[in-house]
N, C-alpha and C. Protein backbone atom coordinates (compact mmCIF):
# COMPACT_ATOMS: atom_id res chain seq x y z
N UNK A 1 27.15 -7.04 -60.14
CA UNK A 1 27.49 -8.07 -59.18
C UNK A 1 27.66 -9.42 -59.87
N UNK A 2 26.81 -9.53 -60.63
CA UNK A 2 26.97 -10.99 -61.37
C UNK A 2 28.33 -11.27 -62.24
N UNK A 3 28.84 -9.97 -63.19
CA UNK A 3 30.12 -9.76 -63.52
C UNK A 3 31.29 -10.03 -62.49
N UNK A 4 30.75 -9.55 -61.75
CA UNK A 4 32.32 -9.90 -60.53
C UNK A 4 32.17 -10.56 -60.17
N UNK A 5 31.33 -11.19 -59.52
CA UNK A 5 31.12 -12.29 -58.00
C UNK A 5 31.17 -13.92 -59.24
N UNK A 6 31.05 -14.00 -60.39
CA UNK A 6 30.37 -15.44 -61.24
C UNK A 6 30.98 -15.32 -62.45
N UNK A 7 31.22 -14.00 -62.87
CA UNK A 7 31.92 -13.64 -64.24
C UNK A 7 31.11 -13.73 -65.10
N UNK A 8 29.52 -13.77 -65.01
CA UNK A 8 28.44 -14.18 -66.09
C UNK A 8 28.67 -12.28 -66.74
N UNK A 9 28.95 -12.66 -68.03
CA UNK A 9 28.72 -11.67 -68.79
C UNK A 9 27.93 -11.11 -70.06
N UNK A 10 27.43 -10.41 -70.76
CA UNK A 10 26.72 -10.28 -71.60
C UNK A 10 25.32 -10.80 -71.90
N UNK A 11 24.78 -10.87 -71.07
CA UNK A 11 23.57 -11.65 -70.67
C UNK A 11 22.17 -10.71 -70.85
N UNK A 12 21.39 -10.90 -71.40
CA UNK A 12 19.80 -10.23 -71.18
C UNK A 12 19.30 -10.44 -69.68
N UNK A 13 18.83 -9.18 -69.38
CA UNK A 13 18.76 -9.17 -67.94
C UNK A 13 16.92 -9.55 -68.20
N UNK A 14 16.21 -9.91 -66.62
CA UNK A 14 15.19 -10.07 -67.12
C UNK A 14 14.52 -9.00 -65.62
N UNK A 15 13.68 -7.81 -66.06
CA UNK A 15 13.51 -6.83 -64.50
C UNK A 15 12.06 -8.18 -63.84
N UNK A 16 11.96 -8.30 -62.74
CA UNK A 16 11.20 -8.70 -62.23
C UNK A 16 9.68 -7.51 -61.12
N UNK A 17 11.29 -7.29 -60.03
CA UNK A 17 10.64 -6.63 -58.85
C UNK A 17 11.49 -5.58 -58.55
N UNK A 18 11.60 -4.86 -57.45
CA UNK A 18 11.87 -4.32 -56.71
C UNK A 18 11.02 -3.88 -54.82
N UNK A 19 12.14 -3.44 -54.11
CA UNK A 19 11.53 -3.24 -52.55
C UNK A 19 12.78 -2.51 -52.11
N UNK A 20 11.87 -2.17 -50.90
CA UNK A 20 13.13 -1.95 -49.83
C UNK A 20 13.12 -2.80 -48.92
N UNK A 21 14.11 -3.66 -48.87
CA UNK A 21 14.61 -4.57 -47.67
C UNK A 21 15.09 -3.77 -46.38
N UNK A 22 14.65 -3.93 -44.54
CA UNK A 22 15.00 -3.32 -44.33
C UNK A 22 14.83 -4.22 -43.02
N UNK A 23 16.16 -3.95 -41.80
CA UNK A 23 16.12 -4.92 -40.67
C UNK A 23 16.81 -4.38 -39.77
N UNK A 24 17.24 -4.84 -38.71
CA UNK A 24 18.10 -3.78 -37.53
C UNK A 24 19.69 -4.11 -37.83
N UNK A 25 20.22 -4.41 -38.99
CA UNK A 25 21.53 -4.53 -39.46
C UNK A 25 21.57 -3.34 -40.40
N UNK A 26 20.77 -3.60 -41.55
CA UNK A 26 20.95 -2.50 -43.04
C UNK A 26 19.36 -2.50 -43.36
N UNK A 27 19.59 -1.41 -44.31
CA UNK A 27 18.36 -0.98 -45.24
C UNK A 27 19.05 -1.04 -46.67
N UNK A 28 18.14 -1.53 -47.57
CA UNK A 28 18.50 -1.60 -49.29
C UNK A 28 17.54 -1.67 -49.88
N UNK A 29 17.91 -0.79 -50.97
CA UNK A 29 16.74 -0.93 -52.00
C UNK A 29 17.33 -2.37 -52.59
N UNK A 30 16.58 -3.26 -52.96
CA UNK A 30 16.48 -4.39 -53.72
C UNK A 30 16.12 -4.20 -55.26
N UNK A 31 16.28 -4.64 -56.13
CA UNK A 31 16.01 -4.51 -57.53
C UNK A 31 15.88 -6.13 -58.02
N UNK A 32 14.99 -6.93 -58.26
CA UNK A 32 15.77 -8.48 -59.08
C UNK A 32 15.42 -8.69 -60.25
N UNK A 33 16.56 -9.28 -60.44
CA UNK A 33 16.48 -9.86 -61.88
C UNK A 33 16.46 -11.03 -62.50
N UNK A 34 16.01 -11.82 -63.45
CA UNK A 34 16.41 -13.18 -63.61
C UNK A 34 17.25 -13.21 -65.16
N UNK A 35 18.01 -14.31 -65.30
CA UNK A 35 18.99 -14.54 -65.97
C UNK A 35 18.89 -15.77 -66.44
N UNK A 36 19.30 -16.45 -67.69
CA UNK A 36 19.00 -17.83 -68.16
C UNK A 36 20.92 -17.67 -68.77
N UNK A 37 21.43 -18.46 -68.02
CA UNK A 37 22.77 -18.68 -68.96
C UNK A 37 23.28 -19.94 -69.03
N UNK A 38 23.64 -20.19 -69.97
CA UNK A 38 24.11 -21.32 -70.36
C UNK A 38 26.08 -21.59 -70.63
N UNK A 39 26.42 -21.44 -69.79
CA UNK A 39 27.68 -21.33 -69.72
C UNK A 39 28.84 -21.72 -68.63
N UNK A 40 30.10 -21.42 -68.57
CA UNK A 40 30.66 -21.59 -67.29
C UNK A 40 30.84 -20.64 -66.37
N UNK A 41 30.64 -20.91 -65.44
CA UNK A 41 30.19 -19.71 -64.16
C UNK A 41 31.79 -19.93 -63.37
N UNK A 42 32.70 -18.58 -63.45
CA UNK A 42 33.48 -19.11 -62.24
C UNK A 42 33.46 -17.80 -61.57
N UNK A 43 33.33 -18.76 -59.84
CA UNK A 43 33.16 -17.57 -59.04
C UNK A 43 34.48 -16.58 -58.66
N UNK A 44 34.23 -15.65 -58.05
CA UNK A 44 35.92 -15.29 -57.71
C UNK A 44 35.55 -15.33 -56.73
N UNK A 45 37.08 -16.23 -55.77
CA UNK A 45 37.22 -16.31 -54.98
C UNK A 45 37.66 -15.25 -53.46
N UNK A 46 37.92 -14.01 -53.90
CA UNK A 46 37.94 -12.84 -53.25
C UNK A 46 36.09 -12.42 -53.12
N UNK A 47 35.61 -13.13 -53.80
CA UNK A 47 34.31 -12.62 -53.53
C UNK A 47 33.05 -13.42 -52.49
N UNK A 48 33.27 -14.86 -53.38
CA UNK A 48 32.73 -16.15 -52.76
C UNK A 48 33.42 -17.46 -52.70
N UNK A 49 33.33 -17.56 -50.85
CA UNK A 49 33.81 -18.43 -50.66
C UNK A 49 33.84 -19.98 -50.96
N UNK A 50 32.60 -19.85 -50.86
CA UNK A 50 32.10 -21.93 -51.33
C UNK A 50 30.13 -21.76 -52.05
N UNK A 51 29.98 -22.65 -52.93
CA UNK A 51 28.76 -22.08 -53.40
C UNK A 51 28.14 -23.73 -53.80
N UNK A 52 27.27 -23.49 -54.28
CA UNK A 52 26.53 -25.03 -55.15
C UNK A 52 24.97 -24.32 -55.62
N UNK A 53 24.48 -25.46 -56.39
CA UNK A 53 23.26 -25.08 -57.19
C UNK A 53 22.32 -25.62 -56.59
N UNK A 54 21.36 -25.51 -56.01
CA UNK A 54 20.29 -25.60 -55.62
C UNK A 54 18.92 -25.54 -56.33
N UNK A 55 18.08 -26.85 -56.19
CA UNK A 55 16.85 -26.92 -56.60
C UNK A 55 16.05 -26.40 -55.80
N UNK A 56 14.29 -25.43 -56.73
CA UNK A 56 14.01 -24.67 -55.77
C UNK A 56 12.91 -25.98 -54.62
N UNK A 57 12.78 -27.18 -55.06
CA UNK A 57 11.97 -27.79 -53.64
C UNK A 57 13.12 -28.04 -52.78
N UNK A 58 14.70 -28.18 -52.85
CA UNK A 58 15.77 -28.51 -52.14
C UNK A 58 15.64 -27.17 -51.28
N UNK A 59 15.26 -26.31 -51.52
CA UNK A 59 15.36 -24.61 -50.63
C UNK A 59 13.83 -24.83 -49.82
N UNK A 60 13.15 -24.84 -50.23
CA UNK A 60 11.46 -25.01 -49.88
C UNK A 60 11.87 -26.13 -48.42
N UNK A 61 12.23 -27.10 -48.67
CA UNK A 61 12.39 -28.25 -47.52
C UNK A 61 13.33 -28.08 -46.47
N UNK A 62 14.41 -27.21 -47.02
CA UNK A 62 15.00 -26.68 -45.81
C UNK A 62 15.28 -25.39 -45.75
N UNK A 63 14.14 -24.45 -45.49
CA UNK A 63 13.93 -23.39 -45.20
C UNK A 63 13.85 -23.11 -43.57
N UNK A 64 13.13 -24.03 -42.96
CA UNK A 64 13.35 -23.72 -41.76
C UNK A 64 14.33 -24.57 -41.01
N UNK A 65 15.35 -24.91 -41.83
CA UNK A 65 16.99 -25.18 -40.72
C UNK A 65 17.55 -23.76 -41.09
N UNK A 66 18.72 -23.49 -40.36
CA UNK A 66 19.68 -22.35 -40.24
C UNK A 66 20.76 -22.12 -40.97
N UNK A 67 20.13 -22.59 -42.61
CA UNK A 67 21.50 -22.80 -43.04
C UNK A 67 21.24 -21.00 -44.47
N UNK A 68 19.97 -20.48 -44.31
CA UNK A 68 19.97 -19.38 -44.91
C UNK A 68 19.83 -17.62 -44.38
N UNK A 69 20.14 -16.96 -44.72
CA UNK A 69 20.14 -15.69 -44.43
C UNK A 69 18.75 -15.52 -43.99
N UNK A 70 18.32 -14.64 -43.12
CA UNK A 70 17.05 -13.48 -43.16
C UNK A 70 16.76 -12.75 -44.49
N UNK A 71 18.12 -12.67 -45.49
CA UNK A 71 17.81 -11.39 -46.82
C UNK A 71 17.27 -12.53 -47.72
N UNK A 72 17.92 -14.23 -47.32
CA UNK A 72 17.62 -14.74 -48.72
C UNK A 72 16.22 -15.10 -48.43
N UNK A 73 15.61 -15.44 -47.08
CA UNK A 73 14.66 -15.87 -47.15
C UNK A 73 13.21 -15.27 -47.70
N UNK A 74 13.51 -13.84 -47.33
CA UNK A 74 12.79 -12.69 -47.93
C UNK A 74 12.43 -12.90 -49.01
N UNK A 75 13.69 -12.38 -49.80
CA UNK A 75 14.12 -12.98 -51.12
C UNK A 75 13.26 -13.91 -52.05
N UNK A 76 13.56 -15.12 -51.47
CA UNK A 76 12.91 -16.34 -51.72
C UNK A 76 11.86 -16.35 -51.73
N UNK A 77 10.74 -15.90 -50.77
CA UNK A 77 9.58 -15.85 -50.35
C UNK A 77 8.55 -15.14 -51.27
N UNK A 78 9.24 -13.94 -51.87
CA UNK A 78 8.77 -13.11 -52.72
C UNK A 78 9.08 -13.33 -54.23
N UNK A 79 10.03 -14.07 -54.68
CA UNK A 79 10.38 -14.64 -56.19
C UNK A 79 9.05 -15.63 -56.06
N UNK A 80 9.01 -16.39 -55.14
CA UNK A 80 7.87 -17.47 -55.09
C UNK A 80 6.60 -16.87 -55.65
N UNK A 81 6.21 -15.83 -54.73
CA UNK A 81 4.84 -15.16 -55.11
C UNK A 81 4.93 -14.17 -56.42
N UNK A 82 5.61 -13.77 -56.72
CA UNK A 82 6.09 -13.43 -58.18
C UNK A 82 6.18 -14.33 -59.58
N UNK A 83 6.63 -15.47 -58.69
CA UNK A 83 6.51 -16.55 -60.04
C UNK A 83 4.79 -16.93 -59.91
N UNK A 84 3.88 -16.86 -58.70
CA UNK A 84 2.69 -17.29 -58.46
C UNK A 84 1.95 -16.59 -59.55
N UNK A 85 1.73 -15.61 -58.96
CA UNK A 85 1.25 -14.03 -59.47
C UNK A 85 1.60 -14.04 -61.44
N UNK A 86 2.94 -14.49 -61.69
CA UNK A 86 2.72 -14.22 -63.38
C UNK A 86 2.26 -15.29 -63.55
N UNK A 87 2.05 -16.47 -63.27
CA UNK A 87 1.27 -18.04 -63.57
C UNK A 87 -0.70 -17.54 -63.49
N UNK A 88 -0.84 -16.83 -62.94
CA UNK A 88 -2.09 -16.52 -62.41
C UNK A 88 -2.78 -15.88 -64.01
């Protein structure tokens, strides 16, 4: 996904987690990963429409307006306690 959707290529993947995400739309296994790249990211536009970079207290402060998914918030919620958890 990162190949197509950003064009980030050749990159060391980093495994974190995995789950099953699951809601009255879809079920998915989840897998994440983290990535450090230093480069130019272009998205394709058959893939994503409009995007920007986000700081993680800029996500934290507006978490509860309507401007994110149910998957990302999940998401989010659990990288948090993951980053907690290896600090610990």
């Amino acid at each position: 996904e990162m190949a197509e959707e950003l064009g980030i290529k050749g990159v060391k993947l980093e495994y974190l987690y995995e789950y099953l995400m699951s809601n009255e739309i879809e079920s998915e296994k989840v897998r994440t990963y983290r990535v450090f790249f230093d480069g130019i990211i272009i998205p394709d536009p058959a893939e994503i429409e409009d995007g920007r970079f986000w700081k993680i207290a800029e996500i934290k402060e507006r978490l509860t307006q309507d401007i994110f998914t149910p998957n990302f918030k999940e998401e989010f919620a659990r990288y948090l306690n993951w980053q907690k958890e290896k600090q610990s």
